[in-house]
Protein backbone atom coordinates (compact mmCIF):
# COMPACT_ATOMS: atom_id res chain seq x y z
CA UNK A 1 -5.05 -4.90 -29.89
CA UNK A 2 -7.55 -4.04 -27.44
CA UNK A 3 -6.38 -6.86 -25.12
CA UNK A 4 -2.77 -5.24 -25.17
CA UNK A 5 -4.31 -1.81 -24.17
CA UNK A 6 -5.74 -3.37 -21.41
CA UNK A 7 -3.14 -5.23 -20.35
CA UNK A 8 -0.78 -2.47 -20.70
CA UNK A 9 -3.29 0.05 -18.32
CA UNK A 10 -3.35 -2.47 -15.59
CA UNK A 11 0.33 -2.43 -15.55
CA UNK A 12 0.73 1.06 -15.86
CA UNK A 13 -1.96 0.82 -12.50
CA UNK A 14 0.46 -1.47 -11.01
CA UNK A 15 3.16 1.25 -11.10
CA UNK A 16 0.87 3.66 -9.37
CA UNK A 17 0.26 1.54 -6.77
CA UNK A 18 4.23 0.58 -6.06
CA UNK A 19 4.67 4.57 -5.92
CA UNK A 20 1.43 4.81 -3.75
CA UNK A 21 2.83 2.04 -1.58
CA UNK A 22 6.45 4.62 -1.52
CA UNK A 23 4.61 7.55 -0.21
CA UNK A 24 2.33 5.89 1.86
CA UNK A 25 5.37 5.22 4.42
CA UNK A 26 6.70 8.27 3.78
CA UNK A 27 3.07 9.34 5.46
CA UNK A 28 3.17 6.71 8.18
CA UNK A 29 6.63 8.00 9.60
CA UNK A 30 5.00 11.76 9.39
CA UNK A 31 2.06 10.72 10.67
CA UNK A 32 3.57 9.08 13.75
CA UNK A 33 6.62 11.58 13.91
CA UNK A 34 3.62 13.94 15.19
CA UNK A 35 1.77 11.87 17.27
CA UNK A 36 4.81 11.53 19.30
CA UNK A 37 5.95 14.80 19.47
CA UNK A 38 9.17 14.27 16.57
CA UNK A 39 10.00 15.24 13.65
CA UNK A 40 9.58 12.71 10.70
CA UNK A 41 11.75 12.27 8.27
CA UNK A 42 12.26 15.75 6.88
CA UNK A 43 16.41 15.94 5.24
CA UNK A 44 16.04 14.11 1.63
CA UNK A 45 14.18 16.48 -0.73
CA UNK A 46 11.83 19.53 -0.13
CA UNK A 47 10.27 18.37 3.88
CA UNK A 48 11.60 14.39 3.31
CA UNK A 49 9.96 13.97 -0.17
CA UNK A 50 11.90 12.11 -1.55
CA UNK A 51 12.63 9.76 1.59
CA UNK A 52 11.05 6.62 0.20
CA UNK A 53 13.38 6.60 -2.73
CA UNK A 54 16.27 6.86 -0.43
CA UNK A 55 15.18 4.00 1.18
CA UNK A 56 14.33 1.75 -2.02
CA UNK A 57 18.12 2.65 -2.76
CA UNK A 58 19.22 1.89 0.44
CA UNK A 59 17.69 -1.69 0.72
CA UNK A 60 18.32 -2.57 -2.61
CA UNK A 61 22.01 -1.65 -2.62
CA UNK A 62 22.58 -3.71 0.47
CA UNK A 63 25.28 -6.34 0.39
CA UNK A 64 23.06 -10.43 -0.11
CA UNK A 65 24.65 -12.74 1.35
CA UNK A 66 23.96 -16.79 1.27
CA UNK A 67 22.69 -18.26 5.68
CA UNK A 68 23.94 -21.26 6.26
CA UNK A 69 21.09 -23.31 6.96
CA UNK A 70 18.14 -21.64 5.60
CA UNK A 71 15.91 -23.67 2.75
CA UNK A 72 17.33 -21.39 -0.44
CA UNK A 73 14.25 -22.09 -2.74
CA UNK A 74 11.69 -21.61 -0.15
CA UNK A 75 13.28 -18.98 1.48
CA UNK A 76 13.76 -16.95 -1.79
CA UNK A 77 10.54 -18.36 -3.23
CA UNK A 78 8.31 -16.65 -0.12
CA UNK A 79 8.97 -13.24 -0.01
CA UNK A 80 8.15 -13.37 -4.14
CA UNK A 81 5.04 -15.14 -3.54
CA UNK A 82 4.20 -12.31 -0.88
CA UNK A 83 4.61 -9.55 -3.63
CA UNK A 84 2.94 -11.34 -6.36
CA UNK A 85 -0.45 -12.33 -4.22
CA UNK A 86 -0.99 -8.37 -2.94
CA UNK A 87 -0.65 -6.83 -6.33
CA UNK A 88 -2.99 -10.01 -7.74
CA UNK A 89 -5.77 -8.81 -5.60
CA UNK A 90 -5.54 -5.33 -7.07
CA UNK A 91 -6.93 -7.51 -10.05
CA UNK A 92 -10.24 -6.69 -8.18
CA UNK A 93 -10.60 -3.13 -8.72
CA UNK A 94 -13.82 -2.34 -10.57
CA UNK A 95 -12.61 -0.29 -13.13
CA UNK A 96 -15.65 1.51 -15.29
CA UNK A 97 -13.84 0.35 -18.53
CA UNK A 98 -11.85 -2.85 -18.65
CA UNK A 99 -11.11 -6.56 -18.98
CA UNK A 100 -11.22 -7.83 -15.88
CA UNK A 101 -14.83 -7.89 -14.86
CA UNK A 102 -15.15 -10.67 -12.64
CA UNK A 103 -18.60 -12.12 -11.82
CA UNK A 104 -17.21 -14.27 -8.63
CA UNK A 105 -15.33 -11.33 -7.48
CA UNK A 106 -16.09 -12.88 -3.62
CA UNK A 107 -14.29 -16.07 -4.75
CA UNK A 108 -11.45 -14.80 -5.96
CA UNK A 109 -11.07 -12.96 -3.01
CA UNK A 110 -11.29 -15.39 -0.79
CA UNK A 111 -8.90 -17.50 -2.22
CA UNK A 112 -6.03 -15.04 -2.74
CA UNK A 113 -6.81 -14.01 1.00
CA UNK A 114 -6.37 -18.22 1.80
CA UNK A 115 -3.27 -18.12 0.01
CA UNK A 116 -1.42 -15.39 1.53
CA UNK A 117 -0.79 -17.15 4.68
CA UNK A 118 1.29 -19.80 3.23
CA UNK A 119 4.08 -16.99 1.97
CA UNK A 120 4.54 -15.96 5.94
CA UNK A 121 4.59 -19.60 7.17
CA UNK A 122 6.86 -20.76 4.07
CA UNK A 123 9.30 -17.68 5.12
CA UNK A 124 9.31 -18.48 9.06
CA UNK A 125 10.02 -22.25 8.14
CA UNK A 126 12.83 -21.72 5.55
CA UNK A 127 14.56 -19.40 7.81
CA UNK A 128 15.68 -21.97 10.07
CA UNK A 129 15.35 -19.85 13.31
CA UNK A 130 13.59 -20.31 16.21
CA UNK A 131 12.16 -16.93 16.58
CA UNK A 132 10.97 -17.31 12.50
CA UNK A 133 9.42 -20.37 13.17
CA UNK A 134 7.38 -18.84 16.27
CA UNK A 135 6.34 -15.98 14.10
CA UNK A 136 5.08 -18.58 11.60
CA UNK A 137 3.30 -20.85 14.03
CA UNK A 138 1.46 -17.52 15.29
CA UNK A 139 1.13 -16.42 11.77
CA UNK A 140 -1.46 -19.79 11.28
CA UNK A 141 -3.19 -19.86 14.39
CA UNK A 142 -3.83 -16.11 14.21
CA UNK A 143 -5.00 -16.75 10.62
CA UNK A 144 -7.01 -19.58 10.66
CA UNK A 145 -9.30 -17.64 14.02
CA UNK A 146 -9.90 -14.63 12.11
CA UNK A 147 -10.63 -15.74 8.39
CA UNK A 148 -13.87 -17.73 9.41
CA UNK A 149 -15.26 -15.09 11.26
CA UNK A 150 -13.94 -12.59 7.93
CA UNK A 151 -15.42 -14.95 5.11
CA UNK A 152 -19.00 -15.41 7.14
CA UNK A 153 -19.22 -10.96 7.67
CA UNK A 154 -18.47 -11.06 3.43
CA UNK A 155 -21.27 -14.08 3.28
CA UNK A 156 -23.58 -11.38 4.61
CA UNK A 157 -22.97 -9.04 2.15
CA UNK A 158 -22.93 -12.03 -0.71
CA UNK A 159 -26.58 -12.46 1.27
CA UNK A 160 -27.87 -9.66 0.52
CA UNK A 161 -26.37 -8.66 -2.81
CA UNK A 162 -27.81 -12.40 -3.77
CA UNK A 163 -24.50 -12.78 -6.42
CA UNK A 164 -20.89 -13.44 -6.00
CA UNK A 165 -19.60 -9.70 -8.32
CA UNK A 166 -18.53 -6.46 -6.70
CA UNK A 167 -20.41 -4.83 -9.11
CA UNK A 168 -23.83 -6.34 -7.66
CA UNK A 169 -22.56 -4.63 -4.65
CA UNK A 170 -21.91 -1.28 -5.95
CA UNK A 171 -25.12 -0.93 -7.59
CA UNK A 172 -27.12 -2.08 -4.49
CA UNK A 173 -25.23 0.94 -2.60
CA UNK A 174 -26.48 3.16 -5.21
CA UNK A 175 -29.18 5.11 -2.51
CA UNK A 176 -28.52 2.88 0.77
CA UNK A 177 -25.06 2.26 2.15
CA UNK A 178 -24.81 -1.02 3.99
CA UNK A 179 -23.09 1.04 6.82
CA UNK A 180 -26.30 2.17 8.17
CA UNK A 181 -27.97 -1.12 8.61
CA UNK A 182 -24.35 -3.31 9.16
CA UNK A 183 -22.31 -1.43 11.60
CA UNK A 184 -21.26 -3.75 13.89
CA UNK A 185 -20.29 -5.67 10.78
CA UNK A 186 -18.54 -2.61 9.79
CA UNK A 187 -16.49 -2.13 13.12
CA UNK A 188 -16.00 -5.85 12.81
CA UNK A 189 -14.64 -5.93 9.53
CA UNK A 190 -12.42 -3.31 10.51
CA UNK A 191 -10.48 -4.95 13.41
CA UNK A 192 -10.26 -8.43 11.28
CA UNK A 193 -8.59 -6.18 8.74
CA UNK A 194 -5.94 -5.13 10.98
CA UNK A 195 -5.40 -8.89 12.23
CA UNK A 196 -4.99 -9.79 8.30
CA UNK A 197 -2.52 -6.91 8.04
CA UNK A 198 -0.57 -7.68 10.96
CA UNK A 199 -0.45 -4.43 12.10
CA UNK A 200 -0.93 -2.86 15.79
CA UNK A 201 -2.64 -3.75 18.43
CA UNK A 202 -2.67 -7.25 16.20
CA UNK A 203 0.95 -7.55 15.08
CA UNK A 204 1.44 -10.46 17.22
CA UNK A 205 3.18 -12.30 13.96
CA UNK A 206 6.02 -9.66 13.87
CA UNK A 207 6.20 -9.39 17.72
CA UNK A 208 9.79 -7.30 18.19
CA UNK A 209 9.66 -7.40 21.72
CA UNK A 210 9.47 -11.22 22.15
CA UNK A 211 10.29 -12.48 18.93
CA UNK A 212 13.61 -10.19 17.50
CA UNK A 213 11.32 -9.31 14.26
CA UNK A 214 8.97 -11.99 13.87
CA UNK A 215 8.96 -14.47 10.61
CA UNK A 216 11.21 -11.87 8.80
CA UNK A 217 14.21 -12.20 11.30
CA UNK A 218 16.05 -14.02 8.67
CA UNK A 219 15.66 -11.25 5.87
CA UNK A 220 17.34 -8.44 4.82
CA UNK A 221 17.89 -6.25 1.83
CA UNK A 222 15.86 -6.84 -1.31
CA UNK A 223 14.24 -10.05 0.01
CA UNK A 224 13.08 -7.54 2.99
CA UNK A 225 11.99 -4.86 0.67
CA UNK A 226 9.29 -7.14 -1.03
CA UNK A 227 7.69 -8.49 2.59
CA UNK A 228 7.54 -4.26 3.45
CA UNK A 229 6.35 -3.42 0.37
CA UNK A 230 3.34 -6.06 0.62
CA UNK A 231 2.48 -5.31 3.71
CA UNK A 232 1.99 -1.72 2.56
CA UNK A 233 0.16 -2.49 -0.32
CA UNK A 234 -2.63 -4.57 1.17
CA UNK A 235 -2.96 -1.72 3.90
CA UNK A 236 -4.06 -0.12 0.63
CA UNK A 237 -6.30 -2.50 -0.64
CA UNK A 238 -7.89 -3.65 2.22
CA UNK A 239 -8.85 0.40 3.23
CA UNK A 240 -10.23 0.05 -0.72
CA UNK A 241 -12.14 -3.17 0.63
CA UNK A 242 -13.52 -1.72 3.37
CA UNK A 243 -14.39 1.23 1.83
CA UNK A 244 -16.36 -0.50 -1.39
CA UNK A 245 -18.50 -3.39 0.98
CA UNK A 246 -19.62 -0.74 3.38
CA UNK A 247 -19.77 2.83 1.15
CA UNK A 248 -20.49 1.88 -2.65
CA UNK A 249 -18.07 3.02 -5.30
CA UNK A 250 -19.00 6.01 -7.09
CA UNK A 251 -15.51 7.41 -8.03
CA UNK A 252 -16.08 10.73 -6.28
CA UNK A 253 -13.98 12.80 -4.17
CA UNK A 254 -15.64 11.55 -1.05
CA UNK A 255 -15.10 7.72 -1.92
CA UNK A 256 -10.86 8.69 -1.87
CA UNK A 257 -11.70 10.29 0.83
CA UNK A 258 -13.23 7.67 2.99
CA UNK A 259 -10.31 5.39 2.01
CA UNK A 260 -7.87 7.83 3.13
CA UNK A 261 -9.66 8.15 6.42
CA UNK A 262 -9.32 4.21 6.89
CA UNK A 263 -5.44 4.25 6.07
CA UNK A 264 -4.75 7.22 8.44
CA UNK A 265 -7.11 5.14 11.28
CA UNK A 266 -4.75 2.71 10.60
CA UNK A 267 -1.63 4.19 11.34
CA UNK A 268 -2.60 6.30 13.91
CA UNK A 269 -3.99 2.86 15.54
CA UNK A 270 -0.25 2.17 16.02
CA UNK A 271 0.80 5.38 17.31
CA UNK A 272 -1.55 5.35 20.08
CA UNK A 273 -2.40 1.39 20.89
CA UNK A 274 -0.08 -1.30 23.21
CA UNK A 275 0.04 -5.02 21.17
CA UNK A 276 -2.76 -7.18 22.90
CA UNK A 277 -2.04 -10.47 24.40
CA UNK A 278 -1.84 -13.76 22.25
CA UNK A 279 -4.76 -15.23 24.25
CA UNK A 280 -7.29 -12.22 24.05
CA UNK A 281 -6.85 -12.16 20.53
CA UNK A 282 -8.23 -15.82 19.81
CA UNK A 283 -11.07 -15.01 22.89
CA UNK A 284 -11.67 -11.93 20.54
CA UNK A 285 -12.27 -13.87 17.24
CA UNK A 286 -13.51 -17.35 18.37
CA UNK A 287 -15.96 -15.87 21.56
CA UNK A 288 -16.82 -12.62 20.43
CA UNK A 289 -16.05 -11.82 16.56
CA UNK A 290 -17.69 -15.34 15.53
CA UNK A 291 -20.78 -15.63 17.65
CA UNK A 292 -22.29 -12.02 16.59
CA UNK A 293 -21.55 -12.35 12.75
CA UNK A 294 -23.45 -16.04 13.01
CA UNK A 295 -26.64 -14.05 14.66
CA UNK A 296 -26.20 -11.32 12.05
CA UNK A 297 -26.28 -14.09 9.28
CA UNK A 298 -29.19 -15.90 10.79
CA UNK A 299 -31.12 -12.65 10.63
CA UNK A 300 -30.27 -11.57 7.24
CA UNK A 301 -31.09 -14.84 5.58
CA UNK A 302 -34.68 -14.99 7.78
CA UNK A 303 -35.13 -11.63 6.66
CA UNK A 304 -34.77 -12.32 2.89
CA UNK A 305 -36.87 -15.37 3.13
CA UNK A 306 -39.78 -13.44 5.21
CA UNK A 307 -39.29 -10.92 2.02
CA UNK A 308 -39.38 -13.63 -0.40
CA UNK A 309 -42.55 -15.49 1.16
CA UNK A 310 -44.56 -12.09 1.49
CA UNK A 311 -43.85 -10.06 -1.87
């Protein structure tokens, strides 16, 4: 019985986080609406409340209709596979009370994170279009520079927290945050986020102006909805992320806060920043990103040896 309560809370969290994922465009069209001087969407409901529903409505409604030469089972199958892998890593959420305590937390992160790419490559391919295909090829290259400088900044935490379980990490935040001895860590973290989300200045995968729409040319109505709603989702849990490795957990007011603050930097990232250029981008991760976290984890690991040999 007590597995079913469980089971039955995390779904019921899994709802909240679909409805947080509705709103939270509702907020990004505001949000950007008044960084450009425009009114957001405002007409459905009480000041564009109830917007996002419209939309759902809208894109669900939508006639489907069969390509010609896309892959059906891949093409159906990746989209799916997109949804299912960003509400799996919500899986990770260190609940006070529950059934999923995970002590290789890291791990499972890392793999779910690995996995993800295949869904936007799988998509691209199926399509059967040029332009999807480019999106996908990007989609890899752009993924495989950024995830080894990603997985080393999270093997300095691991470092330092000496075990694999977010909850290591939240209790070693109790007194000291890791922002004030990791901040170029942080700021790095930050920007490899955005190139995992796709999103502006990074989102060279879904490049409109050169590539029609990127790896999602192909898709429309509900197959669409799932991609956007993905997408929107890991913006959420990768502001959680962020928040947790560099502020602790402690439930407060201030915690929600801080997480808000990353999703608004986000989006206001895009109101205000031009897409970078293909090449700067792997400069950025291989050159820059890659060389400093490697120093970082050189120092960290002399520094908890020098500890080790002393005390």
């Amino acid at each position: 019985m007590y597995l079913y309560y469980n089971l039955l809370s995390f779904l019921f969290f899994i709802v909240l986080i679909l409805i947080s994922v509705a709103f939270l465009t509702l907020f990004e069209r505001k949000l950007l609406g008044y960084i450009q001087n425009r009114y957001g969407p405002n007409k459905v409901g009480y000041m564009g409340i109830l917007q996002p529903f419209s939309d759902m409505i809208k894109l669900l409604t939508k006639e489907f209709f069969l390509i010609k030469n896309i892959n059906y089972i891949y093409y159906f199958f990746s989209p799916v596979l997109m949804m299912i892998l960003s509400l799996i890593l919500w899986y990770l959420y260190p609940f006070l009370y529950n059934f999923n305590y995970l002590n290789y937390s890291f791990v499972f992160l890392f793999m779910i994170l690995s996995l993800s790419i295949y869904s936007v490559m799988m998509g691209g391919w199926a399509s059967n279009s040029n332009y999807a295909m480019l999106g996908s090829i990007r989609s890899v290259a752009q993924s495989i520079s950024y995830e080894v400088s990603l997985f080393l900044m999270m093997l300095v935490l691991m470092i330092l927290i000496e075990n694999y379980s977010f909850m290591f990490l939240i209790k070693f935040q109790c007194l000291n945050k890791f922002i004030m001895f990791l901040f170029p860590i942080y700021l790095m973290f930050f920007i490899s986020m955005l190139i995992e989300l796709n999103r502006t200045p990074f989102d060279l995968v879904e490049g409109e102006s050169e590539l029609v729409s990127g790896f999602n040319v192909e898709y429309f109505s509900s197959m669409f909805t799932l991609i956007f709603m993905a997408e929107y989702s890991n913006i959420i849990f990768m502001s959680f992320l962020i928040t947790l490795f560099f502020f602790g957990f402690n439930c407060s007011l201030f915690y929600y806060m801080n997480m808000m603050f990353h999703i608004i930097l986000i989006i206001w990232i895009r109101g205000v920043l031009p897409r970078v250029r293909y090449d700067d981008l792997m400069y950025l991760c291989w050159k820059k990103f890659l060389s400093v976290t490697l120093i970082y984890l050189m120092f960290i690991f002399t520094l908890k040896e020098l500890m080790v040999c002393f005390i």
